[in-house]
C-alpha atoms as a PDB file:
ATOM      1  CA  UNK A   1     -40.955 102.359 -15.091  1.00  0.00           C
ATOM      2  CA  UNK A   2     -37.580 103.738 -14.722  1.00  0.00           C
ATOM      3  CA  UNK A   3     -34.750 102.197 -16.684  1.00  0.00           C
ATOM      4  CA  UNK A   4     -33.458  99.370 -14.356  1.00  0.00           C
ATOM      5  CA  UNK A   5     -36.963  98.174 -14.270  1.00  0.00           C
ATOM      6  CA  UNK A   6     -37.284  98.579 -17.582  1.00  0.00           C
ATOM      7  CA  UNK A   7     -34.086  96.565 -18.482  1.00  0.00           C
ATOM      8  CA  UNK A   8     -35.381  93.835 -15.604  1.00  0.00           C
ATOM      9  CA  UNK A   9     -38.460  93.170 -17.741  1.00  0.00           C
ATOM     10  CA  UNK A  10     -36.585  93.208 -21.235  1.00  0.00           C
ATOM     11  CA  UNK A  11     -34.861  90.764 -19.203  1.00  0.00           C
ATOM     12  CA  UNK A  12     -37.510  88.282 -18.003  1.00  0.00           C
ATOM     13  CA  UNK A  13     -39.291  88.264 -21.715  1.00  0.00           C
ATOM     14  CA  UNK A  14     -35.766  87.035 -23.114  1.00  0.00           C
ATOM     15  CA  UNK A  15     -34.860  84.275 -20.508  1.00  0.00           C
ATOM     16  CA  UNK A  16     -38.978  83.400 -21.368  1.00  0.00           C
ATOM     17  CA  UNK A  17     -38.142  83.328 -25.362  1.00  0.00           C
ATOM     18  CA  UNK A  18     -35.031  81.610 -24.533  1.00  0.00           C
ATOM     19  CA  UNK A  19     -36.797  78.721 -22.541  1.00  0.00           C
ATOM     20  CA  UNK A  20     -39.371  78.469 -25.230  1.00  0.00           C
ATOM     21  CA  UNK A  21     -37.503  78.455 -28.180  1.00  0.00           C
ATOM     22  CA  UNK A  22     -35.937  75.103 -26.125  1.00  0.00           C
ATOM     23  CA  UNK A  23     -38.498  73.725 -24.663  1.00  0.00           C
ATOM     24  CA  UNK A  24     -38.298  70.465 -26.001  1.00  0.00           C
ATOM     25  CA  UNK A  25     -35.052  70.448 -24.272  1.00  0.00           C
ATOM     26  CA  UNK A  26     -36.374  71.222 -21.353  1.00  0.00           C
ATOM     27  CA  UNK A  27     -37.725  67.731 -18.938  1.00  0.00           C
ATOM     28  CA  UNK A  28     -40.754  68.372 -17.774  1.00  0.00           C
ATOM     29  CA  UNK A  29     -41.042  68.512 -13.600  1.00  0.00           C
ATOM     30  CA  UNK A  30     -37.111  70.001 -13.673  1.00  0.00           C
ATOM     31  CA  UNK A  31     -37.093  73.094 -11.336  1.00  0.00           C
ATOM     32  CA  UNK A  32     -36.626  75.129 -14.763  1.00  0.00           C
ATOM     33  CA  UNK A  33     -40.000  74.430 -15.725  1.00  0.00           C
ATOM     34  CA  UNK A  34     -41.307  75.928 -11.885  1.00  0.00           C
ATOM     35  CA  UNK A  35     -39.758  78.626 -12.510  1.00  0.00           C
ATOM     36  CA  UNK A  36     -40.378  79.390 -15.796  1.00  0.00           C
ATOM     37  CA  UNK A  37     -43.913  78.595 -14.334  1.00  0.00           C
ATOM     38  CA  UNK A  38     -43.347  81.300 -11.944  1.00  0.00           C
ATOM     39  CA  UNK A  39     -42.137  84.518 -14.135  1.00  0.00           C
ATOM     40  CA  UNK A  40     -44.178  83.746 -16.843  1.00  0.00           C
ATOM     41  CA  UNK A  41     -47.412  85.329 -15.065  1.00  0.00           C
ATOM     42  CA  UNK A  42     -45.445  88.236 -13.685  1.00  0.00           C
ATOM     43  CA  UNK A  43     -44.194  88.909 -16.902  1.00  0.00           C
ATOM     44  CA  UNK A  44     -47.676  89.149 -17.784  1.00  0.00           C
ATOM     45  CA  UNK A  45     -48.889  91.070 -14.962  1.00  0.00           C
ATOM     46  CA  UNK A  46     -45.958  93.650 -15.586  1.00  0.00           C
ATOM     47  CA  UNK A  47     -46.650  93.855 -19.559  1.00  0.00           C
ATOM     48  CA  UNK A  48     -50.382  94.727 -18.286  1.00  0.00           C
ATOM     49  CA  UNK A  49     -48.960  97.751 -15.899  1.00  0.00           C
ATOM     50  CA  UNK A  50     -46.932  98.906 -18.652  1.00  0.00           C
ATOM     51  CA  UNK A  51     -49.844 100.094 -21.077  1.00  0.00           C
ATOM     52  CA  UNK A  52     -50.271 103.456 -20.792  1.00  0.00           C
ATOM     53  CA  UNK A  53     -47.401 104.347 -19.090  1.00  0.00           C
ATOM     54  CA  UNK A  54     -45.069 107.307 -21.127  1.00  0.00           C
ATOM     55  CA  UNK A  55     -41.501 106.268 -21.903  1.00  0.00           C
ATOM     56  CA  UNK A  56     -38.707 108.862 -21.160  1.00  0.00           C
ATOM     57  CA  UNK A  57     -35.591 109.102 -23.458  1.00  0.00           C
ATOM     58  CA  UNK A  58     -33.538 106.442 -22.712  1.00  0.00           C
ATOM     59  CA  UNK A  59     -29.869 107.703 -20.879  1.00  0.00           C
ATOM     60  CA  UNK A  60     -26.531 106.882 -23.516  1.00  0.00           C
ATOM     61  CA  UNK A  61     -25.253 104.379 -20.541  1.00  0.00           C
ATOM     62  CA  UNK A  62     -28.373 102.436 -19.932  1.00  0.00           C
ATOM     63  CA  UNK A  63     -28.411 101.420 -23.847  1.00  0.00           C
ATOM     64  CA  UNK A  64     -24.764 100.960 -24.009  1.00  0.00           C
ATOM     65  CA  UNK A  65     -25.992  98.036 -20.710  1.00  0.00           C
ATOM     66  CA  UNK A  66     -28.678  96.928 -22.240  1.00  0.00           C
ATOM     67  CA  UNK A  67     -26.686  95.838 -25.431  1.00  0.00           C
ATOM     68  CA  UNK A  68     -24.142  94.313 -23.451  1.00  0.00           C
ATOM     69  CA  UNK A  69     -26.684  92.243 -21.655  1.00  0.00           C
ATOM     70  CA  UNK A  70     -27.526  91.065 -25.174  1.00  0.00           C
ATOM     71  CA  UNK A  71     -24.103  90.044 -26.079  1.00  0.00           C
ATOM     72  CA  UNK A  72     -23.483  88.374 -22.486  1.00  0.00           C
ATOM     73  CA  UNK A  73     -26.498  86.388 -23.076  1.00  0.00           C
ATOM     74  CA  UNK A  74     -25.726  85.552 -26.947  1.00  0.00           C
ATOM     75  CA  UNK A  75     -22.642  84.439 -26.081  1.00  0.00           C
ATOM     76  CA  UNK A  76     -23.975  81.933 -23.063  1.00  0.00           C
ATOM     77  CA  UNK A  77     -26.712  80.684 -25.554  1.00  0.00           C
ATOM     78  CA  UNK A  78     -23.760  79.872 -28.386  1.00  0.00           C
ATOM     79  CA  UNK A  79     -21.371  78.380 -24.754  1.00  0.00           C
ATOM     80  CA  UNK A  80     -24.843  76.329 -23.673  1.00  0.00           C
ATOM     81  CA  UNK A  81     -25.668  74.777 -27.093  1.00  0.00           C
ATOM     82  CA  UNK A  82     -21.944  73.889 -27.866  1.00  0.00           C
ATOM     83  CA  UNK A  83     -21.368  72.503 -24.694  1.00  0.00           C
ATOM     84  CA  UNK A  84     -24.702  70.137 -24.903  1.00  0.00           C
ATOM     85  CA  UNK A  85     -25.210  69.386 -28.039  1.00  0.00           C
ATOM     86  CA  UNK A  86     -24.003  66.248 -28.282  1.00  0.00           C
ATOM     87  CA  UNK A  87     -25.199  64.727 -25.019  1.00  0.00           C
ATOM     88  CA  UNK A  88     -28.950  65.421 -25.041  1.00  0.00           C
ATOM     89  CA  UNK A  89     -29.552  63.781 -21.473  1.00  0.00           C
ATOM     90  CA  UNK A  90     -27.631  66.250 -19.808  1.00  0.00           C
ATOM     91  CA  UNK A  91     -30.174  69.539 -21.019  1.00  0.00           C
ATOM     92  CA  UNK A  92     -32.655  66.666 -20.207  1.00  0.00           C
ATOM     93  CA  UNK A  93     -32.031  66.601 -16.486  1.00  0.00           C
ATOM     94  CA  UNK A  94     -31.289  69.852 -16.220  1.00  0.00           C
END
């Protein structure tokens, strides 16, 4: 995988942690849940492809992305739980 792909899958497994470190915020049947349902064997599938496969050095610029992906999402997790935390129905329906 190149380093976009790579990135895409680094990704996927963090949107999956996030969703399961919150799960009990999440209603079951919301369209989260599908598509949680959804990436969570393709995540697999990819992780599967993976082994084996050499990793080339990693470019300066792709890390310097990568880490501000991090922060991006950090920051929306912090905006998220602020936002919601004191009206539980509203991660609920979401």
């Amino acid at each position: 995988m190149d380093d976009e792909n790579i990135r895409r899958y680094d990704r996927a497994n963090r949107v999956l942690t996030f969703c399961r470190d919150r799960a009990a915020d999440i209603a079951p049947g919301s369209k989260i849940t599908t598509l949680i349902a959804a990436l969570t064997p393709l995540v697999e599938q990819l992780a599967a492809a993976r082994i084996g496969q050499l990793r080339a050095p990693v470019s300066k610029s792709a890390l310097i992305e990568a880490l501000s992906i991090d922060f991006i999402i950090e920051r929306l997790d912090a905006a998220f739980m602020n936002k919601y935390r004191n009206d539980p129905t509203t991660i609920a329906a979401w």
